[in-house]
Protein backbone atom coordinates (compact mmCIF):
# COMPACT_ATOMS: atom_id res chain seq x y z
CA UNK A 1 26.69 -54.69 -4.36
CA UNK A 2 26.84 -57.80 -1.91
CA UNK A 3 28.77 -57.42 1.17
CA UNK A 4 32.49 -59.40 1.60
CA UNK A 5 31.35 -59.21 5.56
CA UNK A 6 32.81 -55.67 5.98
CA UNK A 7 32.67 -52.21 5.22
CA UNK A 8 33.62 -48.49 6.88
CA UNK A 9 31.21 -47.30 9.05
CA UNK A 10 30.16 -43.23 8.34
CA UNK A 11 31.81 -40.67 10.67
CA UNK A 12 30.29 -37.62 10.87
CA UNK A 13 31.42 -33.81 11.59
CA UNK A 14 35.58 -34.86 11.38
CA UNK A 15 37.65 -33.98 8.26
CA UNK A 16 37.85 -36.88 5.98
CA UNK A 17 41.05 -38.11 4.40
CA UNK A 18 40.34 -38.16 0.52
CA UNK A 19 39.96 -41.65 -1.37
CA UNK A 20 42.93 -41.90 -4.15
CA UNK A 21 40.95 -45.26 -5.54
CA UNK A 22 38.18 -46.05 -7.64
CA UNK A 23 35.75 -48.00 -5.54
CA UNK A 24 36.49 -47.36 -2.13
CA UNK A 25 34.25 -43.95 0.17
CA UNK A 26 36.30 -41.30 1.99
CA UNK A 27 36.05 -42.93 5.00
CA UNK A 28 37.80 -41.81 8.49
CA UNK A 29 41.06 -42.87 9.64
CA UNK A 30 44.34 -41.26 11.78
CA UNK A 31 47.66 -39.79 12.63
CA UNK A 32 52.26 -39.17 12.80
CA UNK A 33 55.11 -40.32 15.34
CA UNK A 34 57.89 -38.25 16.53
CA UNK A 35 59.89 -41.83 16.45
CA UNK A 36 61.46 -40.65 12.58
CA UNK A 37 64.44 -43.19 12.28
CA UNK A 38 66.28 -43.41 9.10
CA UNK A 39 68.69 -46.94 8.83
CA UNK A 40 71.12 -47.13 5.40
CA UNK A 41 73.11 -49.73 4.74
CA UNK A 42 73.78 -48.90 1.19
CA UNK A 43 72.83 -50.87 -1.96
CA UNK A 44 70.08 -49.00 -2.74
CA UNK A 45 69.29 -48.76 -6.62
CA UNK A 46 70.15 -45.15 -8.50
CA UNK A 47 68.47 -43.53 -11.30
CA UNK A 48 69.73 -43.66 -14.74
CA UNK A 49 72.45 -40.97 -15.88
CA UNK A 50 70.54 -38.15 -17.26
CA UNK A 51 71.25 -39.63 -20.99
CA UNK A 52 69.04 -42.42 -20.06
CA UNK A 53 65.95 -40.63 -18.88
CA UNK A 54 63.17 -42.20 -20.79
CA UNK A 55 64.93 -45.76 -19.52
CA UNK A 56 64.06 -45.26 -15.47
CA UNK A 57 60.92 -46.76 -14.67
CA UNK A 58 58.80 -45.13 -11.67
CA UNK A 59 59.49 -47.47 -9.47
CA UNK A 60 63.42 -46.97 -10.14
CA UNK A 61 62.50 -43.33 -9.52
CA UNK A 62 61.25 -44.07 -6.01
CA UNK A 63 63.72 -45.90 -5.20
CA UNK A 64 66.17 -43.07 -6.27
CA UNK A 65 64.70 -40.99 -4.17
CA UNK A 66 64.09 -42.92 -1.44
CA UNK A 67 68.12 -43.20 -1.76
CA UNK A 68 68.71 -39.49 -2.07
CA UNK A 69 66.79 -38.77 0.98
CA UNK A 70 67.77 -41.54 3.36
CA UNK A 71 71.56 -40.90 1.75
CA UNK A 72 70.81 -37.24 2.78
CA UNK A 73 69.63 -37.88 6.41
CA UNK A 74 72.29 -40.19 6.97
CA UNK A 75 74.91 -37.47 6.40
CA UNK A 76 73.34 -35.60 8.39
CA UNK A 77 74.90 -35.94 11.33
CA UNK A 78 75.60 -33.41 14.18
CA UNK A 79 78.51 -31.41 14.14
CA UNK A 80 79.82 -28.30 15.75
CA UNK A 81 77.46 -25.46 15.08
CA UNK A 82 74.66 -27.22 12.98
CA UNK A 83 72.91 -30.19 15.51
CA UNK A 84 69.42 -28.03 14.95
CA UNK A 85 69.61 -27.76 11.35
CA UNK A 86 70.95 -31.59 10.76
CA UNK A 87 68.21 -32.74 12.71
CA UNK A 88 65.78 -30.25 10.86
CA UNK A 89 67.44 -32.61 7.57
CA UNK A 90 67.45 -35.72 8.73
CA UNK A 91 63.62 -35.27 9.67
CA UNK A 92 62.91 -33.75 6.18
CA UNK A 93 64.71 -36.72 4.62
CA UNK A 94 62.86 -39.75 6.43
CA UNK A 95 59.67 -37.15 6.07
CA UNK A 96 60.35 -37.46 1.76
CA UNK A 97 61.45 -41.15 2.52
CA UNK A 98 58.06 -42.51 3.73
CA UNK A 99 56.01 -40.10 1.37
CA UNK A 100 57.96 -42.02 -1.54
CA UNK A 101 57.01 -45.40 0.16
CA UNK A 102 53.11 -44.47 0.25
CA UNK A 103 53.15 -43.09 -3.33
CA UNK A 104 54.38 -46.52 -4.04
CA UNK A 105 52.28 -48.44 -2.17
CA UNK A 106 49.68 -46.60 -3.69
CA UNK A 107 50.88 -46.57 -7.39
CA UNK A 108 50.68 -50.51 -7.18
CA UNK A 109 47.04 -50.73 -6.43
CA UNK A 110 45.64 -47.81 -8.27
CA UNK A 111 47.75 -49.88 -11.47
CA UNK A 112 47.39 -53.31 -9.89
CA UNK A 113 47.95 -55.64 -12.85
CA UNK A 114 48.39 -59.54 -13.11
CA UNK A 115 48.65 -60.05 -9.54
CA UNK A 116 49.02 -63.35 -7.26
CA UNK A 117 48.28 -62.65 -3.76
CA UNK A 118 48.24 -63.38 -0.72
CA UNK A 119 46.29 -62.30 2.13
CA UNK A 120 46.40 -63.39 6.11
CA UNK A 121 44.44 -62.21 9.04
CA UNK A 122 44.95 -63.29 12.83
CA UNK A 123 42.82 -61.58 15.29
CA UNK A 124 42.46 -62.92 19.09
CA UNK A 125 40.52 -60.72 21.56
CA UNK A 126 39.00 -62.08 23.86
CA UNK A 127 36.48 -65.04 22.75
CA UNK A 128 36.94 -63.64 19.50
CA UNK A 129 39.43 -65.78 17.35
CA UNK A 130 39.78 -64.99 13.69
CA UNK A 131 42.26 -66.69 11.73
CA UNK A 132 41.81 -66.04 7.85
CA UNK A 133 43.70 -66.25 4.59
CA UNK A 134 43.04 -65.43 0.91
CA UNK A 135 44.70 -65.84 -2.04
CA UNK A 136 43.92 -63.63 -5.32
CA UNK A 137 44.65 -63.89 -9.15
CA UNK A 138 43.67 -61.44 -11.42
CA UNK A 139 44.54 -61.49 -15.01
CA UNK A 140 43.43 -59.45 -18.00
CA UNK A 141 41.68 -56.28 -18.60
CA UNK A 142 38.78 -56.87 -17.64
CA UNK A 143 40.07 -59.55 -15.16
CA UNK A 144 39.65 -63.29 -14.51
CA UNK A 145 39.68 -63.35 -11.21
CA UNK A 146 40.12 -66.54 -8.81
CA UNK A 147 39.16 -65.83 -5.04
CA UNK A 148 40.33 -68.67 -2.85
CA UNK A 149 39.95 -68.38 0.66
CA UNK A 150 40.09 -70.69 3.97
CA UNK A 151 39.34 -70.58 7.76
CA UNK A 152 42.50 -71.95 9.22
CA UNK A 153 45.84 -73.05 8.12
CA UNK A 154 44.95 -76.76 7.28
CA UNK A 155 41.42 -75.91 6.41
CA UNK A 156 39.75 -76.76 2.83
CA UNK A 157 39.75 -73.95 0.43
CA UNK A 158 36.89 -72.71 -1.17
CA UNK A 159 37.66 -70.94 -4.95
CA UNK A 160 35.20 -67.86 -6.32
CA UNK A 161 35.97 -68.08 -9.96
CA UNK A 162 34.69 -65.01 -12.37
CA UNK A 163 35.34 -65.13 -15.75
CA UNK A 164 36.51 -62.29 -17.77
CA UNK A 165 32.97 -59.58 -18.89
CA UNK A 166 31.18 -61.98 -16.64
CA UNK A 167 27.40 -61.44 -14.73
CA UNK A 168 28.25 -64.24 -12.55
CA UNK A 169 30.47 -65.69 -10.13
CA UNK A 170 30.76 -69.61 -9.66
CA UNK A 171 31.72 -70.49 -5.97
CA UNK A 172 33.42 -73.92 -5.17
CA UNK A 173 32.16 -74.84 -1.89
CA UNK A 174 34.90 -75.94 0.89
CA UNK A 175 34.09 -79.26 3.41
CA UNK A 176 32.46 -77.07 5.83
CA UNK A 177 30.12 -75.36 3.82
CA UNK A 178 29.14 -78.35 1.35
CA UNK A 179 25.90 -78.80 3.10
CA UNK A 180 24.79 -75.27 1.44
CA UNK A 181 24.25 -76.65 -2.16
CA UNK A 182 23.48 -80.37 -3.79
CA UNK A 183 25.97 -79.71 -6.03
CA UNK A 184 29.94 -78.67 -5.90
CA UNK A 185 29.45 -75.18 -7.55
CA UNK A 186 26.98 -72.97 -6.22
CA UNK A 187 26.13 -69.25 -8.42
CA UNK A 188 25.45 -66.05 -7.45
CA UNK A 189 25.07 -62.40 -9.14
CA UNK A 190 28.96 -60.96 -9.54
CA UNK A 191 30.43 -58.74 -7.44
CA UNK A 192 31.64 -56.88 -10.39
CA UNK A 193 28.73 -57.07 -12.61
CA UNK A 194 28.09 -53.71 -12.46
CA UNK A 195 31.93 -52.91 -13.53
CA UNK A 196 35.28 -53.92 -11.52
CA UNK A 197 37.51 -51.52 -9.71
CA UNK A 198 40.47 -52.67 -8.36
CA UNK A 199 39.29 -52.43 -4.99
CA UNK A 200 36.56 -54.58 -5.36
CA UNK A 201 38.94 -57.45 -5.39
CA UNK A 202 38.84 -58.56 -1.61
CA UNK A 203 42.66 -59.16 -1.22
CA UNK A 204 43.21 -55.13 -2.95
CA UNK A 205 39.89 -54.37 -0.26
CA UNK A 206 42.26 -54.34 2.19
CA UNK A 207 45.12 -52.14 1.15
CA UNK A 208 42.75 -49.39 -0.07
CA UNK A 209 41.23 -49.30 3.17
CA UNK A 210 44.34 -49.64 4.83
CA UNK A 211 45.36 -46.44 2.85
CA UNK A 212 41.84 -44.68 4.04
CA UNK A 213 43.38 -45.56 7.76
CA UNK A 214 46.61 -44.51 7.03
CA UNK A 215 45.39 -40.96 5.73
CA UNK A 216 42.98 -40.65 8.21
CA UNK A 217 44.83 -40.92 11.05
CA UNK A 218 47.55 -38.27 9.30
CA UNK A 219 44.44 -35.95 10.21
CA UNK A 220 43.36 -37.30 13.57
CA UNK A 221 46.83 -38.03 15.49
CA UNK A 222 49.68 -36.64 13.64
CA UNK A 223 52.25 -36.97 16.41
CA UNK A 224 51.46 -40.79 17.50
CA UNK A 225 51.59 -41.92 13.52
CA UNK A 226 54.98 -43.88 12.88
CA UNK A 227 57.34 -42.04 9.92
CA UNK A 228 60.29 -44.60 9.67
CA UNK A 229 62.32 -45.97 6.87
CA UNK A 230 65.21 -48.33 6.59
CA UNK A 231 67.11 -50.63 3.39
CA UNK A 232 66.80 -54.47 4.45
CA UNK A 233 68.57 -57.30 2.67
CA UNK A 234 65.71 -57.47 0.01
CA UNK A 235 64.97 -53.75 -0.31
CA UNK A 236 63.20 -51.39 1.81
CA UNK A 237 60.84 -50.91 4.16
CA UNK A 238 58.65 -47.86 5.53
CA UNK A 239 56.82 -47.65 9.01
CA UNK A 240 53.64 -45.80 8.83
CA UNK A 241 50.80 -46.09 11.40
CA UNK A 242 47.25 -46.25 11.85
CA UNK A 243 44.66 -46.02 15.03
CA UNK A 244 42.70 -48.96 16.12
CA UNK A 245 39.63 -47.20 16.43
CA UNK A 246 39.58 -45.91 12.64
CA UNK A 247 41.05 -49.37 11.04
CA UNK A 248 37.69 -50.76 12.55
CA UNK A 249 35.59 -47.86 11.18
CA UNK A 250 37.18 -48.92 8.04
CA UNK A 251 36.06 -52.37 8.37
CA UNK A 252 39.55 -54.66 8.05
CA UNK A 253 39.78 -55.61 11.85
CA UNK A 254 36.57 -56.97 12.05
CA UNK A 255 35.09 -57.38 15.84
CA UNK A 256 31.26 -57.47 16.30
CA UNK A 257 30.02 -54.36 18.35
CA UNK A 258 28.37 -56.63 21.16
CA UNK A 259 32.08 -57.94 21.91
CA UNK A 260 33.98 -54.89 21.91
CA UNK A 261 35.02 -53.60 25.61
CA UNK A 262 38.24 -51.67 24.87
CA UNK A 263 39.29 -48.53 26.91
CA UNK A 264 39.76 -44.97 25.29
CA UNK A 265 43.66 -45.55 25.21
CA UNK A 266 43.08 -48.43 23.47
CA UNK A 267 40.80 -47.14 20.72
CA UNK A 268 43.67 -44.37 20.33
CA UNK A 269 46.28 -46.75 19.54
CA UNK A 270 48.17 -46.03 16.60
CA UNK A 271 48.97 -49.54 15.37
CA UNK A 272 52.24 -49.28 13.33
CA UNK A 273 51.60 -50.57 10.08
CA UNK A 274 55.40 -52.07 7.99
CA UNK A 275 55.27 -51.80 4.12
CA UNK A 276 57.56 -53.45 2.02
CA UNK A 277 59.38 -53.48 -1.33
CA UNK A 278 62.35 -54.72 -3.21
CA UNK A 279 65.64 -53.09 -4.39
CA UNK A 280 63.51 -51.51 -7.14
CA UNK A 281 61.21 -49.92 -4.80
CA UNK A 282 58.28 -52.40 -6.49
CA UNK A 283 55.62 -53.00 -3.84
CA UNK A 284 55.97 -56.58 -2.25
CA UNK A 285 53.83 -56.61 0.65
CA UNK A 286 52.91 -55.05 4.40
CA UNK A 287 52.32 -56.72 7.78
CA UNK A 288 50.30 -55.30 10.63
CA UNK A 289 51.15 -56.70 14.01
CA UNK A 290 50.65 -55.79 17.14
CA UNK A 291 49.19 -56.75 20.91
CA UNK A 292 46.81 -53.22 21.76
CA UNK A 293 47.01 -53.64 25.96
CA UNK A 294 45.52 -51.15 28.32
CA UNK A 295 45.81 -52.88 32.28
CA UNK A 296 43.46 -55.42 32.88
CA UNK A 297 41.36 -54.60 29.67
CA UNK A 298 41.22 -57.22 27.07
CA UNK A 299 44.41 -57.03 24.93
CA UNK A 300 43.67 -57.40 21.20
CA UNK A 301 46.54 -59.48 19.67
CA UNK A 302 46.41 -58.55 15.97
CA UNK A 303 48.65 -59.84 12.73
CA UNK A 304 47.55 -58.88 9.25
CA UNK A 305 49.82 -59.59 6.12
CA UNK A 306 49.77 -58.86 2.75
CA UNK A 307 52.05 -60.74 0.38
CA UNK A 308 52.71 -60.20 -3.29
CA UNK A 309 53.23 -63.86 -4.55
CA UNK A 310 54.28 -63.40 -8.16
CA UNK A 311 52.36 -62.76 -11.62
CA UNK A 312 48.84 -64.50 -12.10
CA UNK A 313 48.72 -66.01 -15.16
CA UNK A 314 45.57 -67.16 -17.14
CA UNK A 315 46.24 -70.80 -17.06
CA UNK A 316 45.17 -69.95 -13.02
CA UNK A 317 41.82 -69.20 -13.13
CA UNK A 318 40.07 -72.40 -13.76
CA UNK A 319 37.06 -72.80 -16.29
CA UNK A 320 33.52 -71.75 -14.99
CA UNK A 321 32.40 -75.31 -14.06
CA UNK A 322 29.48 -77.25 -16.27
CA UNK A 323 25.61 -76.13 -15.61
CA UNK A 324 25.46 -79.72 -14.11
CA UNK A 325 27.76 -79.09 -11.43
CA UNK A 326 26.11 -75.78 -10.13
CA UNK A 327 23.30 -75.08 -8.32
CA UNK A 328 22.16 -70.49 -9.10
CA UNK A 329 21.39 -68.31 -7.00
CA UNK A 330 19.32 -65.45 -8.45
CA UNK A 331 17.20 -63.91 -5.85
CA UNK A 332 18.78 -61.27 -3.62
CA UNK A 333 17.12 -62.56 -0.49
CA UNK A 334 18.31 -66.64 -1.28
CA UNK A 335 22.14 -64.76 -2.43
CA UNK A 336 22.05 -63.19 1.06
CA UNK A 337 21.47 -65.85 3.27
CA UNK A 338 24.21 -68.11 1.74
CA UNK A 339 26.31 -65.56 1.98
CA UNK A 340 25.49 -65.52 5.48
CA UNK A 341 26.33 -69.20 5.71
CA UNK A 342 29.12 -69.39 3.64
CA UNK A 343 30.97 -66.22 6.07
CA UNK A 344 29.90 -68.56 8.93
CA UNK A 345 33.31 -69.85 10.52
CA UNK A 346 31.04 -72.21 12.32
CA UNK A 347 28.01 -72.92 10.21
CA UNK A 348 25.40 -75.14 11.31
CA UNK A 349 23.99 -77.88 8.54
């Protein structure tokens, strides 16, 4: 399968957290914070009365539960006799709280359906300055899939169109990469020709991994991992955590090896990582943000965000373009060396 430009690297002898998608290796990851804060504000949705059972959706059921338990640790507060066991509650609630949020998060990518996204990256450490964003539509079963994607915030997009059942993908070349191809279109072997998982779709890439992190580092650093979770005006969110050192073994913060200095306490980091979702505990995005300081050591300033935009319909994926308008690309050797242009932020005509 050709590369997107990243990928986990192999760690060897350490327990592995266990892949929950199609698509995506066990790869490493780590750790859990003592910091457990539960915030309610109320407005949360309920379940159905038991009459209506077969009328609650999952996602009503999470956010039920999510309720019940941040209700629960709420209540608990200290009083004469009990401050051990309330805090034993309230640290069992946010515990359930979070665990709810992941199963979410989860749920929407192992069943990702008709999905607009969104995808941005912002990465500054040292001379390294990576601003990226991506949008994704997917539509069907199997998908249409539009991949658009751009180098900085007023820069041209380039679209990756693959038609539903389809052996190839058409790429629209941007402004800065026009000088790769005579004509607009430029074709390569699929991505998915051998079958599509969900996490083959570059914007999803990310979240599975970021799950791989998020379990991993459950296993490596259990007490530095975040375990918060509060109601917002729009829903809810949950605070989770992963360490610098295994989000780069996973391949989402991408540095090259020749430019990487950081210290040990660095590397250990655990970068809190904020999910989000809306009064009916449906997934609606997560932002990773940070600066990772240590001293006089290079500080890695870090934002990545993932946004669900709204449903992708099939009037968004264009048409593949005429055989006119596209130059192919059927040797492995000629598909990897565009590729290696086209990834180029700064390619050379």
């Amino acid at each position: 399968m050709r590369s997107n430009g990243h990928g986990p690297a192999p760690r060897n002898n350490v327990e592995r957290y266990p892949s929950r998608f199609e698509g995506v290796e066990a790869a490493p990851t780590s750790g859990v914070h003592p910091s457990t804060i539960v915030h309610f504000e109320g407005g949360f949705p309920t379940p159905a009365d038991e009459g209506d059972e077969m009328a609650v959706t999952r996602p009503a059921r999470l956010a039920g539960a999510v309720l019940c338990v941040i209700v629960a640790a709420g209540c608990a507060q200290p009083t004469t006799g009990r401050p051990v066991a309330d805090r034993a509650a309230a640290e069992k609630a946010t515990t359930d709280a979070v665990k709810r949020g992941l199963d979410a998060f989860q749920s929407h990518f192992v069943n990702l359906g008709n999905e607009h996204a969104r995808v941005y990256n912002y990465l500054n450490y040292g001379d390294v300055k990576i601003t990226t964003e991506h949008e994704s539509y997917k539509v069907g079963n199997p998908p249409a899939i539009l991949l658009k994607r751009r180098f900085s915030e007023d820069g041209d997009w380039s679209d990756t169109v693959t038609p539903a059942d389809s052996k190839i993908d058409y790429i629209k070349l941007d402004k800065d990469h026009a000088f790769l191809a005579p004509t607009p279109w430029v074709s390569v072997p699929s991505l998915y020709a051998e079958g599509f998982e969900n996490c083959f779709l570059l914007t999803a890439w990310l979240a599975c991994h970021l799950d791989q992190a998020i379990g991993q580092t459950k296993l490596d650093a259990p007490d530095e991992q975040p375990s918060e979770a509060r109601s917002t005006e729009d829903g809810f969110e949950v605070t989770s955590g992963a360490l610098l050192k295994v989000m780069m073994d996973e391949g989402f913060i991408s540095i090259p090896e020749d430019k990487r200095d950081f210290t040990d306490r660095q590397l250990n980091t655990v970068v809190p990582v904020v999910m989000k979702f809306d009064k009916d505990m449906e997934f609606t995005g997560f932002e990773i943000r940070d600066t990772v300081a240590d001293g006089n050591a290079t500080q890695l300033e870090l934002q990545i965000e993932y946004e669900v935009l709204g449903r992708a319909e099939k009037g968004d994926i264009p048409d593949a373009p005429s055989a006119a308008e596209v130059t192919a690309i059927t040797d492995k050797a000629a598909s990897d060396a565009f590729f290696d242009k086209f990834n180029d932020r700064t390619p050379e005509n």
